[in-house]
C-alpha atoms as a PDB file:
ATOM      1  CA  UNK A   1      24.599  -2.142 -17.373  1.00  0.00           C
ATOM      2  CA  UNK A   2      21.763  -0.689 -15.518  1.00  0.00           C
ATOM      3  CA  UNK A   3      22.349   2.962 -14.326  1.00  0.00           C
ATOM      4  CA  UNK A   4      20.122   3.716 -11.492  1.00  0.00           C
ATOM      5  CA  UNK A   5      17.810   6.975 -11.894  1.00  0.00           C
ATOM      6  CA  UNK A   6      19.700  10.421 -10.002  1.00  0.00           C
ATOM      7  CA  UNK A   7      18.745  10.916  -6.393  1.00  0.00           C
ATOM      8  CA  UNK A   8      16.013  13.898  -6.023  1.00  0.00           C
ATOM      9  CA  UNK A   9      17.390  17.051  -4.981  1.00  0.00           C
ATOM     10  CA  UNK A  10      15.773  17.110  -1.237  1.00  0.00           C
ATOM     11  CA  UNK A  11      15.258  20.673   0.404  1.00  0.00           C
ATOM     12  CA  UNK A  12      17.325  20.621   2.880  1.00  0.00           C
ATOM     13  CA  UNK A  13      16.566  24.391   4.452  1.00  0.00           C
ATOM     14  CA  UNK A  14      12.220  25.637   4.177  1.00  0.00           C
ATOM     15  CA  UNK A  15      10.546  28.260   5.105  1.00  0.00           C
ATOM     16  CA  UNK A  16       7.403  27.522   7.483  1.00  0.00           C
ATOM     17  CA  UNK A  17       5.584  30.623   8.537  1.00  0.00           C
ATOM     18  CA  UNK A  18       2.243  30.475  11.066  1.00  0.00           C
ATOM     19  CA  UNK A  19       0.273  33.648  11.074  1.00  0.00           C
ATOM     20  CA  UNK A  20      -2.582  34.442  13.301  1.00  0.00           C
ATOM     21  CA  UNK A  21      -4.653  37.307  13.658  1.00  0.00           C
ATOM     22  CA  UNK A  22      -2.512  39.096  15.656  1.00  0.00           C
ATOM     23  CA  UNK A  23       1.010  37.470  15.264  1.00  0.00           C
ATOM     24  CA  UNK A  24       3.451  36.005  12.930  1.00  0.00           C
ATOM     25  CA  UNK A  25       6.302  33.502  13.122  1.00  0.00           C
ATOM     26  CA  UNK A  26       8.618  32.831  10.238  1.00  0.00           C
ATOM     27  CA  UNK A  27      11.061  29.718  11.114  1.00  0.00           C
ATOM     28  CA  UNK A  28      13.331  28.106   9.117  1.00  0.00           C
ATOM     29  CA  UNK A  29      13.677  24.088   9.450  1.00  0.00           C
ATOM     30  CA  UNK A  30      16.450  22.040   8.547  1.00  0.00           C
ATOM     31  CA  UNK A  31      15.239  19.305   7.392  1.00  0.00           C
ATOM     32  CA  UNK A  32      18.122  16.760   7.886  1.00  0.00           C
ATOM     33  CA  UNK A  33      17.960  17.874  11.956  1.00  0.00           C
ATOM     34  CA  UNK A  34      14.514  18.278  12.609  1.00  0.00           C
ATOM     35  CA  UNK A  35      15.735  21.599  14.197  1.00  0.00           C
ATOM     36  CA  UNK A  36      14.567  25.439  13.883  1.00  0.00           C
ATOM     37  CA  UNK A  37      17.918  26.618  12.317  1.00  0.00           C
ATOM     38  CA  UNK A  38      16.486  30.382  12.283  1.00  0.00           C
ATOM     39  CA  UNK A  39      13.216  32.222  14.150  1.00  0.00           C
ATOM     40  CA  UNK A  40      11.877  35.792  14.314  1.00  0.00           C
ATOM     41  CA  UNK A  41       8.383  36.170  15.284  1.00  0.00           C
ATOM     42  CA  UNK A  42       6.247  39.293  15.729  1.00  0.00           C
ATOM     43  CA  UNK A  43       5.599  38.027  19.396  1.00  0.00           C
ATOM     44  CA  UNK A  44       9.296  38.967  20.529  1.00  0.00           C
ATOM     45  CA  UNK A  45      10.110  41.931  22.926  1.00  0.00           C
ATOM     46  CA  UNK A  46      12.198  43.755  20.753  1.00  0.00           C
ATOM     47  CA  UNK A  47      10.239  43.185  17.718  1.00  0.00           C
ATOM     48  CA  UNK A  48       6.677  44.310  19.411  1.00  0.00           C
ATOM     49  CA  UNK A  49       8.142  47.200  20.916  1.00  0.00           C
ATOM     50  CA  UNK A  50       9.065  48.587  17.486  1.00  0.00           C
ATOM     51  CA  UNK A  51       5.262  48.384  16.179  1.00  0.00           C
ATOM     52  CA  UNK A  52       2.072  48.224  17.583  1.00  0.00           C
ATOM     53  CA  UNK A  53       0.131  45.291  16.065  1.00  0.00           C
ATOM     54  CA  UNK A  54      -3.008  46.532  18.136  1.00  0.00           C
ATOM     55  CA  UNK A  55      -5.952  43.686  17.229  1.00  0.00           C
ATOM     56  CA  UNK A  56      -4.501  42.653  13.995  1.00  0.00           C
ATOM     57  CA  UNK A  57      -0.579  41.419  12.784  1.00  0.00           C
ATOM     58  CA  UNK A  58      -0.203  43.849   9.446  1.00  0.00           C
ATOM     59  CA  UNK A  59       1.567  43.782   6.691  1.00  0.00           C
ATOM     60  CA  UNK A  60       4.279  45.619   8.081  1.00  0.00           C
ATOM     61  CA  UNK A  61       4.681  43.453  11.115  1.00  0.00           C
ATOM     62  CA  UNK A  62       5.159  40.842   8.470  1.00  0.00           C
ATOM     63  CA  UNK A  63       7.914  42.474   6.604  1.00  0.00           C
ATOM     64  CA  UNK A  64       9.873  43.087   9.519  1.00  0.00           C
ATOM     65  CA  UNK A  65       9.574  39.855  10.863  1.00  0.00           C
ATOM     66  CA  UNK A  66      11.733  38.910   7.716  1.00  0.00           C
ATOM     67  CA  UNK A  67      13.974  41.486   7.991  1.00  0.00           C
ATOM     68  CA  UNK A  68      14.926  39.974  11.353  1.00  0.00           C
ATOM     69  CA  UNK A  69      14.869  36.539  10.384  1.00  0.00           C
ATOM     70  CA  UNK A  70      17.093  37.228   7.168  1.00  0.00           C
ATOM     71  CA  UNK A  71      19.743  39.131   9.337  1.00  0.00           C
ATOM     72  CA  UNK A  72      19.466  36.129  11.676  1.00  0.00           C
ATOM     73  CA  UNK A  73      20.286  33.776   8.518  1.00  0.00           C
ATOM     74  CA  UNK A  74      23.356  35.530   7.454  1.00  0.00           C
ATOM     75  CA  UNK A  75      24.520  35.739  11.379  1.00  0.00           C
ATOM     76  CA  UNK A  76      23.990  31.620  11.510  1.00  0.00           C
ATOM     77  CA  UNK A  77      25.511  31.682   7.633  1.00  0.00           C
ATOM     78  CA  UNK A  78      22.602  30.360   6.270  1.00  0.00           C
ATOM     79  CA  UNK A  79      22.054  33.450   3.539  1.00  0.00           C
ATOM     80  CA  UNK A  80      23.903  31.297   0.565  1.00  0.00           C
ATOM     81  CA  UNK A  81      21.840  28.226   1.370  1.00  0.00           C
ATOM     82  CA  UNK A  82      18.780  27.832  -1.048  1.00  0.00           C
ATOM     83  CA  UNK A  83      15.737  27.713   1.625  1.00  0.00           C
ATOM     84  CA  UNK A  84      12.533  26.780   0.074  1.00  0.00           C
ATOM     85  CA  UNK A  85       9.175  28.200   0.776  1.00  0.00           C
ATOM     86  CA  UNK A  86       5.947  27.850  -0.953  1.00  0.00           C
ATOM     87  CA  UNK A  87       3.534  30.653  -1.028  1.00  0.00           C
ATOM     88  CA  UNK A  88       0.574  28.659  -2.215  1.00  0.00           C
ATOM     89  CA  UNK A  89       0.724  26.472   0.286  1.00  0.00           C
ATOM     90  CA  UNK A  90       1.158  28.853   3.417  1.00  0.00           C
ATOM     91  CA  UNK A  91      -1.840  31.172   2.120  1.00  0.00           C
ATOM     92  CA  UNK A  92      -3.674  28.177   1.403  1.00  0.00           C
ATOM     93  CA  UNK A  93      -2.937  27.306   5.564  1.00  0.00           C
ATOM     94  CA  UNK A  94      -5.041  30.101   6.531  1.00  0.00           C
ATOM     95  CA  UNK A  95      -7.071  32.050   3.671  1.00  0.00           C
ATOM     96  CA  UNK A  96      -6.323  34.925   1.138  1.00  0.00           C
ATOM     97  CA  UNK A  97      -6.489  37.428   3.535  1.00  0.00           C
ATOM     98  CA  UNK A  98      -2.646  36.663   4.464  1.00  0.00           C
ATOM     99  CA  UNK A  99      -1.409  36.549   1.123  1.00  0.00           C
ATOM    100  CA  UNK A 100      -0.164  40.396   1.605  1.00  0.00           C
ATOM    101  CA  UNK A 101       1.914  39.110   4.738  1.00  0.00           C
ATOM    102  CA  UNK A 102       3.384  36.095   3.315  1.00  0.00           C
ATOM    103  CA  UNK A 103       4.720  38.024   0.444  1.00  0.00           C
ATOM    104  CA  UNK A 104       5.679  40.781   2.540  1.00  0.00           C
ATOM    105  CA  UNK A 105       7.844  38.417   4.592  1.00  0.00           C
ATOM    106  CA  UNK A 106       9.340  36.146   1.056  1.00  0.00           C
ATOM    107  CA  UNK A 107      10.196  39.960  -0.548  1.00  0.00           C
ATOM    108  CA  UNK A 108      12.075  41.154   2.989  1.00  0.00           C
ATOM    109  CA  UNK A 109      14.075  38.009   2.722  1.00  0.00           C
ATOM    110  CA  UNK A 110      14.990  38.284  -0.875  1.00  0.00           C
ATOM    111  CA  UNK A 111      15.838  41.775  -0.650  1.00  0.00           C
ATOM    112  CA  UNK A 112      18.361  41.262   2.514  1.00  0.00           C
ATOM    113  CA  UNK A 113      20.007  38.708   0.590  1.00  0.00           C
ATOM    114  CA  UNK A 114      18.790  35.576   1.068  1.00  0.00           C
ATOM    115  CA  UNK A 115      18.895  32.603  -1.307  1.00  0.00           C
ATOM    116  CA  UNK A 116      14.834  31.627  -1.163  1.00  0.00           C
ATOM    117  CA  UNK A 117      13.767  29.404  -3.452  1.00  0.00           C
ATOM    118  CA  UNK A 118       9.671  29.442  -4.363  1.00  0.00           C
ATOM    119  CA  UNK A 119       8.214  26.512  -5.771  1.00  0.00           C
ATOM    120  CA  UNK A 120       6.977  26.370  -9.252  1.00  0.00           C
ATOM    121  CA  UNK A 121       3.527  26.953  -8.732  1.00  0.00           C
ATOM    122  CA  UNK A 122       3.747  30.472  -6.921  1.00  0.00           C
ATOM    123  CA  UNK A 123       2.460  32.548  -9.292  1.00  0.00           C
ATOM    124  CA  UNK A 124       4.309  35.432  -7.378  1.00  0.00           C
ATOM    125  CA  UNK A 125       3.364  38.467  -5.307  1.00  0.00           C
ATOM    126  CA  UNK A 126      -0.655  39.808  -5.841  1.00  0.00           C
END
């Protein structure tokens, strides 16, 4: 009797964040739709009025960003599913310098509650 090797676990729910120099957009993709199942980015109204991001996005930007998007998670239900995000490869998008920012974002995300996964070979945050 051959038994057939288990399925992969595919990630169904990951994080995809795109940071420029003066703004940042964390989305969350589900992966079986194709869709955006959750966005906050630093670009909204409501979001720039509360800092001022002057020439450069900061670190704080950043955090609040994922504040928003985890409260927007648990609104859509999403804060039990595992959502997968991988630091290495989002710093690696743009340089070091945003290494501060993308771990500002994973740690507002984790500490609202939110089931994020990190891959392996994050070392964790600097």
């Amino acid at each position: 009797m051959n038994k057939l090797p288990p399925l992969p676990v595919t990630k169904r729910y990951v994080l995809r964040l795109f940071i420029s120099l003066k703004h940042i957009t964390a989305n969350v993709i589900d992966r079986k739709t194709g869709r955006v199942a959750a966005t906050a980015s630093s670009i909204e109204k409501s979001l720039k009025d509360e800092f001022e991001c002057g020439r450069t996005c900061n670190t704080k930007a950043a955090a609040t960003v994922g504040e928003v998007l985890a409260m927007r998670i648990k609104v859509d239900s999403l804060h039990r599913e595992p959502i997968y995000a991988n630091a290495a490869k989002e710093v690696a998008k743009k340089g070091f310098k945003i290494e501060s920012k993308v771990w500002a974002v994973f740690n507002a995300l984790r500490s609202r509650g939110v089931n994020l996964q990190l891959d392996s070979d994050d070392q964790g945050p600097p």
